[in-house]
C-alpha atoms as a PDB file:
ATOM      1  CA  UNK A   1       0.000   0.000   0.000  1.00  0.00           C
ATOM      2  CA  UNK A   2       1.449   3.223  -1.218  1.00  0.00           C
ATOM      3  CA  UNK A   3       0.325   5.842   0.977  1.00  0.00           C
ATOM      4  CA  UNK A   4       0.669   9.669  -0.609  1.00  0.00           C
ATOM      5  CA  UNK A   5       0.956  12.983   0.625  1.00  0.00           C
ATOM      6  CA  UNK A   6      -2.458  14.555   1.366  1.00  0.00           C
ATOM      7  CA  UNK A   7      -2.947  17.884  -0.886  1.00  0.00           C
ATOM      8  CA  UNK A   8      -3.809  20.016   1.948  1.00  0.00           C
ATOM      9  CA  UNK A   9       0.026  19.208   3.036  1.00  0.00           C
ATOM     10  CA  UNK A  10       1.274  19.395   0.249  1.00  0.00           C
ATOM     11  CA  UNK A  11      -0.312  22.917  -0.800  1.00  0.00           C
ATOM     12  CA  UNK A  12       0.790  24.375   2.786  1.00  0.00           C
ATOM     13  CA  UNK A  13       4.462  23.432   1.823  1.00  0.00           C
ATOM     14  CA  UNK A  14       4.603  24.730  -1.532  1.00  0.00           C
ATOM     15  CA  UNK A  15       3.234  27.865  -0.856  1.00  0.00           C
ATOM     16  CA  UNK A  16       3.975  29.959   2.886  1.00  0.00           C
ATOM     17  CA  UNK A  17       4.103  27.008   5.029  1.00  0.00           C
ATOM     18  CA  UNK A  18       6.472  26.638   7.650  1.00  0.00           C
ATOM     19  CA  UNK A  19       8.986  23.994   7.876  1.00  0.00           C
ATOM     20  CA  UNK A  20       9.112  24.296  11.751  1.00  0.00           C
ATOM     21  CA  UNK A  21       7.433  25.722  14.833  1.00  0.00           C
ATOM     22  CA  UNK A  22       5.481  25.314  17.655  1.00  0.00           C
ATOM     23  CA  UNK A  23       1.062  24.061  17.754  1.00  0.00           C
ATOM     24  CA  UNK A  24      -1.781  24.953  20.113  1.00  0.00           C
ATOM     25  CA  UNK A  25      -2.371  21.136  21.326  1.00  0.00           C
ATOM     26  CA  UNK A  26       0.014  18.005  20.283  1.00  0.00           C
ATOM     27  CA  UNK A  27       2.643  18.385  19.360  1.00  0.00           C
ATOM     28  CA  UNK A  28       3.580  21.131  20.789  1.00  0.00           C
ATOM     29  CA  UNK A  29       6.675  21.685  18.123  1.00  0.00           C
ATOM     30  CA  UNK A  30       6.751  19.924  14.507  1.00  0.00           C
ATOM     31  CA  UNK A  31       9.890  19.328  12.500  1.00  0.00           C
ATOM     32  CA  UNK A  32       8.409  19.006   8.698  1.00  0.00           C
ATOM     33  CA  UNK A  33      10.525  17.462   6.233  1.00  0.00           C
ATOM     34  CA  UNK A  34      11.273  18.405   2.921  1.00  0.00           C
ATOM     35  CA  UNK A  35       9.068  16.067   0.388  1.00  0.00           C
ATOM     36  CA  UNK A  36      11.868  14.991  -1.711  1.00  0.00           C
ATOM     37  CA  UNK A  37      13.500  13.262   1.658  1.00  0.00           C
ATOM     38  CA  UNK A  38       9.917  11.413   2.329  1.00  0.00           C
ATOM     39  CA  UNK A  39      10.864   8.350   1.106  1.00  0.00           C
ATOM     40  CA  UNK A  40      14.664   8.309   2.013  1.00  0.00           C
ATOM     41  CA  UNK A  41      13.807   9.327   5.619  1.00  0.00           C
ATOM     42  CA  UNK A  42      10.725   6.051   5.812  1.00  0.00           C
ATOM     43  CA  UNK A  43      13.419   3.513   4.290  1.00  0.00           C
ATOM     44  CA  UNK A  44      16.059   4.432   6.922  1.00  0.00           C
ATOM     45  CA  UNK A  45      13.118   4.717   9.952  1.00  0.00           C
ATOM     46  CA  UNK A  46      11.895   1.506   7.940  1.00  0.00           C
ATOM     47  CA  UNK A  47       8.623   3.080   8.840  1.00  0.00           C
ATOM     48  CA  UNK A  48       7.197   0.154   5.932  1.00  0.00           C
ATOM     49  CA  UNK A  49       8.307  -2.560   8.197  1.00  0.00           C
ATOM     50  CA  UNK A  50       7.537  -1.295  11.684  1.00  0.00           C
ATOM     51  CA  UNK A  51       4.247   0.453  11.003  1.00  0.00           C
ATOM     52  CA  UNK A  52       2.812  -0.406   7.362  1.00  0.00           C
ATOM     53  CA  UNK A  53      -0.088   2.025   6.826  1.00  0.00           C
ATOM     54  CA  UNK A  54       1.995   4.862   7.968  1.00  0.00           C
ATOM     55  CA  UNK A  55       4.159   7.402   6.269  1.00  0.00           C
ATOM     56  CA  UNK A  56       6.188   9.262   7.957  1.00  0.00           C
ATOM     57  CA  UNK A  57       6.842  13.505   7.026  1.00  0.00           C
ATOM     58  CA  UNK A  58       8.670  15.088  10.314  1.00  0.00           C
ATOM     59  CA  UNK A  59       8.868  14.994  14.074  1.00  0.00           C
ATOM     60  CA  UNK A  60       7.844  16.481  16.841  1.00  0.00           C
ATOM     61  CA  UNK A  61      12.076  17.048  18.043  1.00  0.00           C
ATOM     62  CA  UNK A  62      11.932  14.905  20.419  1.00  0.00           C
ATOM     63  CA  UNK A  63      11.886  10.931  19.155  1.00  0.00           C
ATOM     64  CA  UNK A  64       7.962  10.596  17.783  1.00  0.00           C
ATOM     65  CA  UNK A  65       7.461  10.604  14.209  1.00  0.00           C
ATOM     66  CA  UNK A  66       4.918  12.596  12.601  1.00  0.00           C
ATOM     67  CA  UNK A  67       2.933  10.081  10.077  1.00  0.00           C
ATOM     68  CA  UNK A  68      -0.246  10.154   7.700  1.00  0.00           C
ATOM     69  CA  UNK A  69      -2.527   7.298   7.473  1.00  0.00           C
ATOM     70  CA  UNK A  70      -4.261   6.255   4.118  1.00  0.00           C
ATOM     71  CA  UNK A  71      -7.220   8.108   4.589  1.00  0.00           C
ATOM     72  CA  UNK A  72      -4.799  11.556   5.517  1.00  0.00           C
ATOM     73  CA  UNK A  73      -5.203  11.627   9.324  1.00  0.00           C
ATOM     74  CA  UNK A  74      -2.226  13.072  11.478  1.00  0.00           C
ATOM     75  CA  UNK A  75      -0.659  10.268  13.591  1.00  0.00           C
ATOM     76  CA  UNK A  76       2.557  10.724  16.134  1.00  0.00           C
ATOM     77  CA  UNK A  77       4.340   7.289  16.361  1.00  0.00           C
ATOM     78  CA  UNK A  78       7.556   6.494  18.624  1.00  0.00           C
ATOM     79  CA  UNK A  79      10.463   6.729  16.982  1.00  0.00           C
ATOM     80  CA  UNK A  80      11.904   3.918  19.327  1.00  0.00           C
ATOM     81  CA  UNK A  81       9.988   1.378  19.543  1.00  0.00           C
ATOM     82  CA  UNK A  82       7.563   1.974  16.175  1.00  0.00           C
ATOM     83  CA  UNK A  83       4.883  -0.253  16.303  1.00  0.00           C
ATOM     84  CA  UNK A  84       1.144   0.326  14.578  1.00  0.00           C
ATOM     85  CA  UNK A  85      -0.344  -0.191  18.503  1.00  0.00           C
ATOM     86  CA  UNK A  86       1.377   2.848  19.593  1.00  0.00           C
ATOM     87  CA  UNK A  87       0.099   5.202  16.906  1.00  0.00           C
ATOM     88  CA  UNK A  88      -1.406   8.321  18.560  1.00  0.00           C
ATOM     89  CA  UNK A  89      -4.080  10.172  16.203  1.00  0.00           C
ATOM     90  CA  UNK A  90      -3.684  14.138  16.805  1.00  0.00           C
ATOM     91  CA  UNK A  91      -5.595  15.260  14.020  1.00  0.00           C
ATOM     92  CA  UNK A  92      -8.227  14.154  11.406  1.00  0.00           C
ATOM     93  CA  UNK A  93      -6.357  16.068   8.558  1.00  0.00           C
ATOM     94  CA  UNK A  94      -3.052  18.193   7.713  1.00  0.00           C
ATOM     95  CA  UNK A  95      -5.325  21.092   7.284  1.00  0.00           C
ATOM     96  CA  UNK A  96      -6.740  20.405  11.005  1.00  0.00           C
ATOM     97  CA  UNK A  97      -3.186  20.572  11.961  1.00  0.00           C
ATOM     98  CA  UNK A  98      -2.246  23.185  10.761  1.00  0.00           C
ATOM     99  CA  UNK A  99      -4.747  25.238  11.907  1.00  0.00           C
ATOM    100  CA  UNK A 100      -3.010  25.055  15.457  1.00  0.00           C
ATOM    101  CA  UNK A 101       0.150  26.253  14.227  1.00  0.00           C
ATOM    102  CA  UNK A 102       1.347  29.309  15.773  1.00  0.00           C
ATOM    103  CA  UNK A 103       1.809  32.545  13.786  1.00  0.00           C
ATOM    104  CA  UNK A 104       5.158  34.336  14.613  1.00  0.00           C
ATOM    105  CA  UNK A 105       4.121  37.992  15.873  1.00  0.00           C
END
Protein backbone atom coordinates (compact mmCIF):
# COMPACT_ATOMS: atom_id res chain seq x y z
CA UNK A 1 0.00 0.00 0.00
CA UNK A 2 1.45 3.22 -1.22
CA UNK A 3 0.33 5.84 0.98
CA UNK A 4 0.67 9.67 -0.61
CA UNK A 5 0.96 12.98 0.62
CA UNK A 6 -2.46 14.56 1.37
CA UNK A 7 -2.95 17.88 -0.89
CA UNK A 8 -3.81 20.02 1.95
CA UNK A 9 0.03 19.21 3.04
CA UNK A 10 1.27 19.39 0.25
CA UNK A 11 -0.31 22.92 -0.80
CA UNK A 12 0.79 24.37 2.79
CA UNK A 13 4.46 23.43 1.82
CA UNK A 14 4.60 24.73 -1.53
CA UNK A 15 3.23 27.86 -0.86
CA UNK A 16 3.98 29.96 2.89
CA UNK A 17 4.10 27.01 5.03
CA UNK A 18 6.47 26.64 7.65
CA UNK A 19 8.99 23.99 7.88
CA UNK A 20 9.11 24.30 11.75
CA UNK A 21 7.43 25.72 14.83
CA UNK A 22 5.48 25.31 17.65
CA UNK A 23 1.06 24.06 17.75
CA UNK A 24 -1.78 24.95 20.11
CA UNK A 25 -2.37 21.14 21.33
CA UNK A 26 0.01 18.00 20.28
CA UNK A 27 2.64 18.38 19.36
CA UNK A 28 3.58 21.13 20.79
CA UNK A 29 6.68 21.68 18.12
CA UNK A 30 6.75 19.92 14.51
CA UNK A 31 9.89 19.33 12.50
CA UNK A 32 8.41 19.01 8.70
CA UNK A 33 10.52 17.46 6.23
CA UNK A 34 11.27 18.41 2.92
CA UNK A 35 9.07 16.07 0.39
CA UNK A 36 11.87 14.99 -1.71
CA UNK A 37 13.50 13.26 1.66
CA UNK A 38 9.92 11.41 2.33
CA UNK A 39 10.86 8.35 1.11
CA UNK A 40 14.66 8.31 2.01
CA UNK A 41 13.81 9.33 5.62
CA UNK A 42 10.72 6.05 5.81
CA UNK A 43 13.42 3.51 4.29
CA UNK A 44 16.06 4.43 6.92
CA UNK A 45 13.12 4.72 9.95
CA UNK A 46 11.89 1.51 7.94
CA UNK A 47 8.62 3.08 8.84
CA UNK A 48 7.20 0.15 5.93
CA UNK A 49 8.31 -2.56 8.20
CA UNK A 50 7.54 -1.30 11.68
CA UNK A 51 4.25 0.45 11.00
CA UNK A 52 2.81 -0.41 7.36
CA UNK A 53 -0.09 2.03 6.83
CA UNK A 54 2.00 4.86 7.97
CA UNK A 55 4.16 7.40 6.27
CA UNK A 56 6.19 9.26 7.96
CA UNK A 57 6.84 13.50 7.03
CA UNK A 58 8.67 15.09 10.31
CA UNK A 59 8.87 14.99 14.07
CA UNK A 60 7.84 16.48 16.84
CA UNK A 61 12.08 17.05 18.04
CA UNK A 62 11.93 14.91 20.42
CA UNK A 63 11.89 10.93 19.16
CA UNK A 64 7.96 10.60 17.78
CA UNK A 65 7.46 10.60 14.21
CA UNK A 66 4.92 12.60 12.60
CA UNK A 67 2.93 10.08 10.08
CA UNK A 68 -0.25 10.15 7.70
CA UNK A 69 -2.53 7.30 7.47
CA UNK A 70 -4.26 6.25 4.12
CA UNK A 71 -7.22 8.11 4.59
CA UNK A 72 -4.80 11.56 5.52
CA UNK A 73 -5.20 11.63 9.32
CA UNK A 74 -2.23 13.07 11.48
CA UNK A 75 -0.66 10.27 13.59
CA UNK A 76 2.56 10.72 16.13
CA UNK A 77 4.34 7.29 16.36
CA UNK A 78 7.56 6.49 18.62
CA UNK A 79 10.46 6.73 16.98
CA UNK A 80 11.90 3.92 19.33
CA UNK A 81 9.99 1.38 19.54
CA UNK A 82 7.56 1.97 16.18
CA UNK A 83 4.88 -0.25 16.30
CA UNK A 84 1.14 0.33 14.58
CA UNK A 85 -0.34 -0.19 18.50
CA UNK A 86 1.38 2.85 19.59
CA UNK A 87 0.10 5.20 16.91
CA UNK A 88 -1.41 8.32 18.56
CA UNK A 89 -4.08 10.17 16.20
CA UNK A 90 -3.68 14.14 16.81
CA UNK A 91 -5.60 15.26 14.02
CA UNK A 92 -8.23 14.15 11.41
CA UNK A 93 -6.36 16.07 8.56
CA UNK A 94 -3.05 18.19 7.71
CA UNK A 95 -5.32 21.09 7.28
CA UNK A 96 -6.74 20.40 11.00
CA UNK A 97 -3.19 20.57 11.96
CA UNK A 98 -2.25 23.19 10.76
CA UNK A 99 -4.75 25.24 11.91
CA UNK A 100 -3.01 25.05 15.46
CA UNK A 101 0.15 26.25 14.23
CA UNK A 102 1.35 29.31 15.77
CA UNK A 103 1.81 32.54 13.79
CA UNK A 104 5.16 34.34 14.61
CA UNK A 105 4.12 37.99 15.87
Amino acid sequence: MKIELPSDYLAYIYGDGVSEGFTDGEPSYFELWHPDDIESSNVSLQVQELAPGYLGFGSNGGGELLAFDQAGSVFMLPMIGMETKYAKKIAASWNELSLRIRKEE
